[in-house]
Protein backbone atom coordinates (compact mmCIF):
# COMPACT_ATOMS: atom_id res chain seq x y z
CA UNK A 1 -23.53 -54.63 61.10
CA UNK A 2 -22.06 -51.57 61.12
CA UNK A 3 -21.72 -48.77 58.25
CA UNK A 4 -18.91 -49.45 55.78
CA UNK A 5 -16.93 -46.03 55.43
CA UNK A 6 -16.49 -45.23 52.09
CA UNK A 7 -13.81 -42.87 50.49
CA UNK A 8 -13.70 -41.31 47.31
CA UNK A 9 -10.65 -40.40 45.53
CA UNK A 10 -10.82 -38.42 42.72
CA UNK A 11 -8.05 -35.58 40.15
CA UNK A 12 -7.47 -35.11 36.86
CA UNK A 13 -5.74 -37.52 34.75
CA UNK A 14 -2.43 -37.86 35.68
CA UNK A 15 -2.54 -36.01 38.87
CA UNK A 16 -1.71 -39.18 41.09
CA UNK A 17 -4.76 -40.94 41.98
CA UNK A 18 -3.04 -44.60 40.75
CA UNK A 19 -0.16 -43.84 43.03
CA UNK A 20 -1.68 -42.97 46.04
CA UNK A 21 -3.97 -46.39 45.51
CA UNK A 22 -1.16 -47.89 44.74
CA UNK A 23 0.93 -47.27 48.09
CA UNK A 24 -3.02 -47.62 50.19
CA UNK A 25 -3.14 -51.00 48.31
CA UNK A 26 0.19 -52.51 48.86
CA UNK A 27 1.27 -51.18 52.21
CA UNK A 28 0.98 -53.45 55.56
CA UNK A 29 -1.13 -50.94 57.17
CA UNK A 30 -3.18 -54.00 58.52
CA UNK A 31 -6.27 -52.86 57.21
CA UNK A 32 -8.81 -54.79 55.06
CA UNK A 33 -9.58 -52.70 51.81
CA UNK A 34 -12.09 -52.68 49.24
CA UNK A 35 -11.07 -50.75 45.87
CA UNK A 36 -13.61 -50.18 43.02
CA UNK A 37 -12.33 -48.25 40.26
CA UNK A 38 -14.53 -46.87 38.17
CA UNK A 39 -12.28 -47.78 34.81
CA UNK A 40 -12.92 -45.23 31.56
CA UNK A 41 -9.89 -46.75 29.68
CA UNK A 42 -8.05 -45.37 32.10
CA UNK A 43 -4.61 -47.52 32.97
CA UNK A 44 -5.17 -49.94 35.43
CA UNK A 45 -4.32 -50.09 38.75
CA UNK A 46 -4.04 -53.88 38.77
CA UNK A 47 -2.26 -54.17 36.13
CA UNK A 48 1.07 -53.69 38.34
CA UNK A 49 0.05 -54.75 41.34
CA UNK A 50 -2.14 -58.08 40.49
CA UNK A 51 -0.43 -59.57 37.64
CA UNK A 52 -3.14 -62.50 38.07
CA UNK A 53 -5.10 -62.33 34.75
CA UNK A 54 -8.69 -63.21 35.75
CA UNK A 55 -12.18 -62.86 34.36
CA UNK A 56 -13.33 -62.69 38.06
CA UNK A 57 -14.41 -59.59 38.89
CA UNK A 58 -13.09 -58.97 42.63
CA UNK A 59 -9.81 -59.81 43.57
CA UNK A 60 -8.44 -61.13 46.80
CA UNK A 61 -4.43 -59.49 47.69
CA UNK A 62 -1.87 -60.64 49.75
CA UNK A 63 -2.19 -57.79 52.62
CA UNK A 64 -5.89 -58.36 52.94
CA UNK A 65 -6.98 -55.46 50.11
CA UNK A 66 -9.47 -56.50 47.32
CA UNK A 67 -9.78 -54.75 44.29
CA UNK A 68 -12.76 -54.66 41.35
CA UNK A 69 -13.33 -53.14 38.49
CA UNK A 70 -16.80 -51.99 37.89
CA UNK A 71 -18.18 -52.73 33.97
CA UNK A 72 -21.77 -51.40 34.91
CA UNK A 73 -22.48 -49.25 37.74
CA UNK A 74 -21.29 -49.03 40.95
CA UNK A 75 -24.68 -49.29 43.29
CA UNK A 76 -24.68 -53.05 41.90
CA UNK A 77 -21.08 -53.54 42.67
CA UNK A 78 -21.30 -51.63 46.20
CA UNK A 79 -24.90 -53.82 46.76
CA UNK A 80 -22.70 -57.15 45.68
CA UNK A 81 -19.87 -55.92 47.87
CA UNK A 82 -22.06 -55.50 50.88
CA UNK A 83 -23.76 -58.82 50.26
CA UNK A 84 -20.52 -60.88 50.11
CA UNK A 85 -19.33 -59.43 53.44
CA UNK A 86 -22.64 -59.90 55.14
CA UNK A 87 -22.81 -63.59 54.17
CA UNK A 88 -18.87 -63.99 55.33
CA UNK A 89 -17.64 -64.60 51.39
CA UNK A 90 -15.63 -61.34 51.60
CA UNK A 91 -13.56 -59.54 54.64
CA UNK A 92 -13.17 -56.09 54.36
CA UNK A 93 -13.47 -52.92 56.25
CA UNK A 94 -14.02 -50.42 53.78
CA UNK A 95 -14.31 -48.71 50.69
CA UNK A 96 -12.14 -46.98 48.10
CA UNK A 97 -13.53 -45.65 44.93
CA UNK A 98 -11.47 -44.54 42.28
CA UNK A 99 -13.17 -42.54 39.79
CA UNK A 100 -11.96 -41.81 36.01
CA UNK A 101 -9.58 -38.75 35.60
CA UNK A 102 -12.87 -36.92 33.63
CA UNK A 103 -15.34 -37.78 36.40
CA UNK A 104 -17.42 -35.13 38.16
CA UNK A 105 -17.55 -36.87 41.48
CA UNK A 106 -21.27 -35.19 42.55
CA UNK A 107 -23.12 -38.60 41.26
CA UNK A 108 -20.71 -40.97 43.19
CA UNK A 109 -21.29 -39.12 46.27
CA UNK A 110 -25.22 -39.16 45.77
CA UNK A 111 -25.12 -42.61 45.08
CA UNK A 112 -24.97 -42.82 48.82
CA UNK A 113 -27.53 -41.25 49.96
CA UNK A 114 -30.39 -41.80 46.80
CA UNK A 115 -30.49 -45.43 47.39
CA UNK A 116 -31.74 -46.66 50.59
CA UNK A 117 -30.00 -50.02 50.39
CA UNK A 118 -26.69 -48.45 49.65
CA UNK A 119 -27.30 -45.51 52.97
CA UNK A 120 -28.16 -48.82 55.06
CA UNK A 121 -24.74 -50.13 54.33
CA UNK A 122 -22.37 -47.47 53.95
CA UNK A 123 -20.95 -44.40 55.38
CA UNK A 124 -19.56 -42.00 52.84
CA UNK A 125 -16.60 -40.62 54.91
CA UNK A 126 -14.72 -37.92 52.44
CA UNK A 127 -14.10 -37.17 48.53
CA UNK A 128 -10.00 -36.88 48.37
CA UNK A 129 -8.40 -34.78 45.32
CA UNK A 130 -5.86 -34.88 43.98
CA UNK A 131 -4.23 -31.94 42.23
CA UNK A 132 -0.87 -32.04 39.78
CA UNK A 133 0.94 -28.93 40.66
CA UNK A 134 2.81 -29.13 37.55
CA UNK A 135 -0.24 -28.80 35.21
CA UNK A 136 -2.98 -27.68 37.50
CA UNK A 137 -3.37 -23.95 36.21
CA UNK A 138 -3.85 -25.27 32.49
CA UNK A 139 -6.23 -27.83 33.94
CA UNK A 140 -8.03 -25.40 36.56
CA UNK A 141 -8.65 -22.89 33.55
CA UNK A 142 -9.66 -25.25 30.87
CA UNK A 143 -11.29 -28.29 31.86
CA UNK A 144 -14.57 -27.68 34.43
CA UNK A 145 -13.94 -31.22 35.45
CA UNK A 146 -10.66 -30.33 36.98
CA UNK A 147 -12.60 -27.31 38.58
CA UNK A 148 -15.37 -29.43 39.92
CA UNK A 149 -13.11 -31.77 41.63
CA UNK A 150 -11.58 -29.07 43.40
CA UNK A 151 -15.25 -27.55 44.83
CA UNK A 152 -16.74 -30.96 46.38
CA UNK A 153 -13.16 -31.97 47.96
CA UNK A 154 -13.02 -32.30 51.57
CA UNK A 155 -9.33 -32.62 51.14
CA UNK A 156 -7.11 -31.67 48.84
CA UNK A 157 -3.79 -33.31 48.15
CA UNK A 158 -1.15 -31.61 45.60
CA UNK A 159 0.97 -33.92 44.10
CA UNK A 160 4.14 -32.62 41.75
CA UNK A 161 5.06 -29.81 44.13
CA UNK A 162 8.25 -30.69 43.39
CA UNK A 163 8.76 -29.52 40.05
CA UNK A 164 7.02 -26.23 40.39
CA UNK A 165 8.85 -22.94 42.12
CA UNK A 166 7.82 -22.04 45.60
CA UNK A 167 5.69 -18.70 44.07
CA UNK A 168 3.95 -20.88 41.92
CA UNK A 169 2.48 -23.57 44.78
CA UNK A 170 1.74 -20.68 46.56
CA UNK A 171 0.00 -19.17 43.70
CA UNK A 172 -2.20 -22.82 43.34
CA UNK A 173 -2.58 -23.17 46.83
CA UNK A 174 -4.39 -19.43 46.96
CA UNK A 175 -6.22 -20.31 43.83
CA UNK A 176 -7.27 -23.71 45.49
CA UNK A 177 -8.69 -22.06 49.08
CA UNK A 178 -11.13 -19.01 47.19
CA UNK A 179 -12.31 -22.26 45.02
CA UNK A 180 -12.93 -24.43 48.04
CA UNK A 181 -12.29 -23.02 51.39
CA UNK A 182 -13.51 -25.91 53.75
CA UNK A 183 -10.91 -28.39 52.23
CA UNK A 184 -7.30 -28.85 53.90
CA UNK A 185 -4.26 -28.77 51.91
CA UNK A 186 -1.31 -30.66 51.65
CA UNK A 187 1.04 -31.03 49.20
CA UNK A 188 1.97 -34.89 49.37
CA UNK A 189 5.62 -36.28 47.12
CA UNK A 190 4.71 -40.15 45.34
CA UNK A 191 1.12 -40.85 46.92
CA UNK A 192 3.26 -40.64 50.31
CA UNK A 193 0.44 -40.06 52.40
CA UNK A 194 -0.15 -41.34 56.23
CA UNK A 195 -2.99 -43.40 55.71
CA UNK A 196 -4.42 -41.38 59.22
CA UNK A 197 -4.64 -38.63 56.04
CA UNK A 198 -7.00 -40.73 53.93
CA UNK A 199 -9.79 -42.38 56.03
CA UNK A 200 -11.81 -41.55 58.68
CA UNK A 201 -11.64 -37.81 57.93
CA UNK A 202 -15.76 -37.44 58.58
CA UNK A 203 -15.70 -35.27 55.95
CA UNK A 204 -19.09 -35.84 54.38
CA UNK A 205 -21.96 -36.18 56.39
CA UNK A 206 -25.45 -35.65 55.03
CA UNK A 207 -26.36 -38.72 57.86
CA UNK A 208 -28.06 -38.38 60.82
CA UNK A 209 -24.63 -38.33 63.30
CA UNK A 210 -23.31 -35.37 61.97
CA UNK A 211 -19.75 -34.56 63.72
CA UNK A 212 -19.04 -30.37 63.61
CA UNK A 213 -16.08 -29.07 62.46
CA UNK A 214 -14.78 -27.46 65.44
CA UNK A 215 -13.13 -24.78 63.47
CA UNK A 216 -15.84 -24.28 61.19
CA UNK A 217 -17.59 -21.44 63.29
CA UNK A 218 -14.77 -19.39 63.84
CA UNK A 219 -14.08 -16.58 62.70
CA UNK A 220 -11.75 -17.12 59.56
CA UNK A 221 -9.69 -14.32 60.39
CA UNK A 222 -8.73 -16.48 63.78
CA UNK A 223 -6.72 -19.32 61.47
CA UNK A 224 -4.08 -18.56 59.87
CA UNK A 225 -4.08 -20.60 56.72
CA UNK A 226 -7.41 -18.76 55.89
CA UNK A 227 -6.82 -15.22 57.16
CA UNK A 228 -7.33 -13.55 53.88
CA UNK A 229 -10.76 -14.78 53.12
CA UNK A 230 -14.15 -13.47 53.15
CA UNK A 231 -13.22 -11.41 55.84
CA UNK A 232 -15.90 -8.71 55.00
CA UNK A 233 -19.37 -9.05 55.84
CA UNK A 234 -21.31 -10.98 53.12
CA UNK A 235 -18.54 -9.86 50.55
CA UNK A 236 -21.42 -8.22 49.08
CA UNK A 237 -19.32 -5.34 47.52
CA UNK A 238 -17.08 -7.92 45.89
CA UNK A 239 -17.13 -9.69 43.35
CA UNK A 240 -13.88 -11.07 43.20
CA UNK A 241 -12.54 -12.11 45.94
CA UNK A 242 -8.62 -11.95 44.83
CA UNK A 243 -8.65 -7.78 44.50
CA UNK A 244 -9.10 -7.54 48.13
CA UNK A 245 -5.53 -9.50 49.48
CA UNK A 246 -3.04 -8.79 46.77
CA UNK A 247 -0.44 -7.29 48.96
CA UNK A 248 2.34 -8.07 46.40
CA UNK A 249 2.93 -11.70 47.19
CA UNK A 250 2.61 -12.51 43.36
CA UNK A 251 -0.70 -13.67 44.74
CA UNK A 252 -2.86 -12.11 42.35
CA UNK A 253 -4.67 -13.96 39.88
CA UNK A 254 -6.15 -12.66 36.77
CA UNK A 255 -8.28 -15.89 35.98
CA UNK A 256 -12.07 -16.06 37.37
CA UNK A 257 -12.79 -19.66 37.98
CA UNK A 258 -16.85 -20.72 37.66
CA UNK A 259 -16.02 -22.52 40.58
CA UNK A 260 -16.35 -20.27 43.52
CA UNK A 261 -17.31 -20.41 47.17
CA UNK A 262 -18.43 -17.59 49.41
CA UNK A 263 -20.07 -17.42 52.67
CA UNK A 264 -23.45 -15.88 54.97
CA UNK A 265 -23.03 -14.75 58.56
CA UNK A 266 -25.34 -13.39 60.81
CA UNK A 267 -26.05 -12.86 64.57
CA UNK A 268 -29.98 -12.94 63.72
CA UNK A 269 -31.64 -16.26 64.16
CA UNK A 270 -33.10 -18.05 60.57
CA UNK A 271 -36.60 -18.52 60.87
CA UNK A 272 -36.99 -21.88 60.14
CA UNK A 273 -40.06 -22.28 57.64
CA UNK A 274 -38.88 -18.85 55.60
CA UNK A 275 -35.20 -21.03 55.40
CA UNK A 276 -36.51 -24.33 54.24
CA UNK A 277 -38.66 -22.51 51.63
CA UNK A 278 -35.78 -20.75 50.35
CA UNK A 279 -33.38 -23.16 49.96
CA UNK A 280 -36.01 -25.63 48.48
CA UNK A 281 -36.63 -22.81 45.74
CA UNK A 282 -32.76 -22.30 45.08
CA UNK A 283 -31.65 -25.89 45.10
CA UNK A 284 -34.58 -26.65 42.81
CA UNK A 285 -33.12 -24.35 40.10
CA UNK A 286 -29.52 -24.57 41.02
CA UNK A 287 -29.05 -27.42 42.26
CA UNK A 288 -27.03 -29.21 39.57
CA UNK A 289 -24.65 -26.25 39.95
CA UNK A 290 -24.39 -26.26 44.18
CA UNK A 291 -21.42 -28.61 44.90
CA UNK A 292 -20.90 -28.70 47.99
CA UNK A 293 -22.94 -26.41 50.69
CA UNK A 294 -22.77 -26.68 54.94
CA UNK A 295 -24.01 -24.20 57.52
CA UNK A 296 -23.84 -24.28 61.44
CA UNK A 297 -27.01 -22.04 62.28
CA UNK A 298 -28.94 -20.26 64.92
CA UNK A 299 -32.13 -21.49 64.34
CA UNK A 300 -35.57 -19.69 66.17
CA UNK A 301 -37.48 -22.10 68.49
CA UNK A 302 -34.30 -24.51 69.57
CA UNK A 303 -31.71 -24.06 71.76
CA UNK A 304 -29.52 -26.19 70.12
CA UNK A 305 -26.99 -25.47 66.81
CA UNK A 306 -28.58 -26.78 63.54
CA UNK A 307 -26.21 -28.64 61.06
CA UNK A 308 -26.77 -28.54 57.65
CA UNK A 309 -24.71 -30.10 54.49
CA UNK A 310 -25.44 -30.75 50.68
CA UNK A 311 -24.50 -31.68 47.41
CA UNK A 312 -26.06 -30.76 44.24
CA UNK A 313 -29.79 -31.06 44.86
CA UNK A 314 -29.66 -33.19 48.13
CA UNK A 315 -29.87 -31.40 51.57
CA UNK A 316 -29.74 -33.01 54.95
CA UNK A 317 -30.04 -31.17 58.33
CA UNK A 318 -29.81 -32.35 62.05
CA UNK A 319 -29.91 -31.04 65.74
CA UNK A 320 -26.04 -30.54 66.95
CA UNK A 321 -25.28 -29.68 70.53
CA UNK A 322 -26.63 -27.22 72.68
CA UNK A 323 -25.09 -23.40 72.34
CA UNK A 324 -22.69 -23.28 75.08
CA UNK A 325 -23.41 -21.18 77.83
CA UNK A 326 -22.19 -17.13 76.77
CA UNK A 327 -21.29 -18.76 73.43
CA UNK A 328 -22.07 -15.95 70.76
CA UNK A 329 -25.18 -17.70 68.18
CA UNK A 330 -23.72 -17.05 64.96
CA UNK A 331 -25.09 -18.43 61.29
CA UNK A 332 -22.74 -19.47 59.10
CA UNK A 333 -22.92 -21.31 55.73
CA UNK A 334 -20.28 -21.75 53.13
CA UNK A 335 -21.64 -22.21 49.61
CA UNK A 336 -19.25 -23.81 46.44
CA UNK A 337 -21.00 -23.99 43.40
CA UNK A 338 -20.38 -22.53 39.63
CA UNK A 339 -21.54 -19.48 38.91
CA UNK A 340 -24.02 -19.23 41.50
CA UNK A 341 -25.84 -16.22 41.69
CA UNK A 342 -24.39 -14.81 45.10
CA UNK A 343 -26.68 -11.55 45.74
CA UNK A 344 -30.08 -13.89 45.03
CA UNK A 345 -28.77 -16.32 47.72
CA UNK A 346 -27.33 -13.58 49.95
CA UNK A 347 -30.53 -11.33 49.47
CA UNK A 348 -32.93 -14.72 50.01
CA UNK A 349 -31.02 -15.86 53.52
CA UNK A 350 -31.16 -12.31 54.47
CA UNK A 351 -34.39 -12.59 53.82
CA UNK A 352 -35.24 -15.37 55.86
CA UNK A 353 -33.96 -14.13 58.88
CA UNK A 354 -36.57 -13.76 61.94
């Protein structure tokens, strides 16, 4: 059987997770559906769409979708799932979890990949998250929850756009890219979202197949959307990263979020035992604080690229195609963590550089 993609949808309360469910759930998009939502008190999806009042824990719908609630914890529910469809009691093609509003989404995504039974079954495909334009700044300053979300997203919808000024999106949107540079943007009206938007994005892969990013090695200063960032080498000389692009465009934000991303690059190959020790050491001490961390690097000893991803303390790496022939080998790992000491990690992959 093959893997059962999973996505995870995640935002602060009230920034539109429900909706866009809501709109996956009932449209005739032909696809079969499992939704688990991770309930915290939280108003219920069903409760609109399935008036059906049932002590039965899954839920078959009318367009092929099936929704559960989980009341313990969701490797049981995802092992039940997995079991029903294997034995032909339940037909669906994959996964949606919705987790509470207050959620840090780091343990959902590790569920994957800690248990064996659960990796033999399922493919985690992205973490989606949503983010209320209207309240977002309150929520991005107070709550590290909201500011957590926003680092392990692999895309990031904004929902409300519509009753904030144009400066002020613009304002988030900046905000949003120096907190989490590797996730898209797109500011999305009612959950309206093409549902080509929400699955198969490949977004998260600490598994073996791991698919590259084709604009992940570029140079950021050849896209557009990202053509203020870390354009310096190693950023080393600063600290903030918003001092260095405020050319007026109201851009400049006086805030310093824990929740930060920055990134290595260098033309020197990594020598490989000097790397793994490293980044054992640092995710052993800061792991709980790494969100989300992925490199493409030149690697001593292979002529292939080396693809590596993580989240908190778990770290996967795999062979990716050959270096093309004149193609300039380039290191280059993007870090998102919270307060993560950026000269000890820039000094130690210096460090382990051949």
């Amino acid at each position: 059987m093959s893997l059962i993609p999973a996505t995870i949808v995640t935002g602060f309360l009230g920034s539109g997770k429900t909706t866009l469910l809501k709109r996956v759930l009932s449209e005739a998009h032909g696809q079969k559906i499992a939704v688990i939502e991770n309930e915290f008190g939280e108003e219920n999806i069903d409760n609109d769409i399935l008036v059906a009042d049932t002590s039965e824990q899954i839920i078959q719908m009318s367009n092929g979708c099936i929704c559960c609630t989980i009341r313990e914890d969701l490797r049981a529910t995802l092992q039940d799932l997995a079991q029903k469809k294997r034995k032909g009691e339940l037909d669906f093609e994959r996964v949606v979890i919705e987790t509470t509003g207050l959620a840090d989404p780091g343990p959902v995504a590790q569920t994957f990949f800690m248990d064996d039974e659960i990796a033999e079954s399922y493919l985690l495909d992205s973490i989606l998250t949503l983010v209320d334009a209207k309240h977002a700044a309150t929520q991005l300053n107070d709550r590290q929850e909201a500011r957590r979300q926003v680092g392990f997203a692999d895309q990031l919808f904004i929902s409300k756009s519509d009753l904030v000024t144009a400066d002020e999106l613009a304002a988030l949107q900046h905000r949003l890219a120096h907190m989490n540079p590797r996730a898209p943007q797109k500011a999305v009206h009612f959950g309206e979202v093409a549902i080509s938007e929400v699955f198969d994005l490949r977004g998260f892969n600490l598994n073996a197949k791991l698919d590259i990013d084709p604009d992940f090695l570029k140079d950021e200063s050849d896209t557009d959307h990202d053509h203020a960032h870390h354009n310096h080498e190693h950023e080393a000389h600063c600290d903030h990263p918003s001092h260095a692009h405020d050319h007026g465009g109201g851009h400049h934000h006086h805030h310093d979020d824990d929740v930060k991303s920055f990134v290595f690059r260098s033309d020197r190959a990594f020598d490989p035992a000097k790397l793994e020790d490293f980044l054992g050491a640092i995710v052993n001490i800061y792991g709980p604080r790494m969100l989300r961390y992925k490199g493409v690097l030149h690697m001593k000893g292979t002529e292939r690229k080396v693809i590596f991803q993580g989240v908190h303390q778990l770290m996967g790496s795999d062979l990716g195609p050959k270096w093309a022939e004149g193609e300039k080998k380039t290191s280059k790992m993007v870090f998102i963590g919270i307060d993560l000491p950026r000269d000890i990690l820039l000094q130690g992959l210096e460090q382990s550089l051949v």
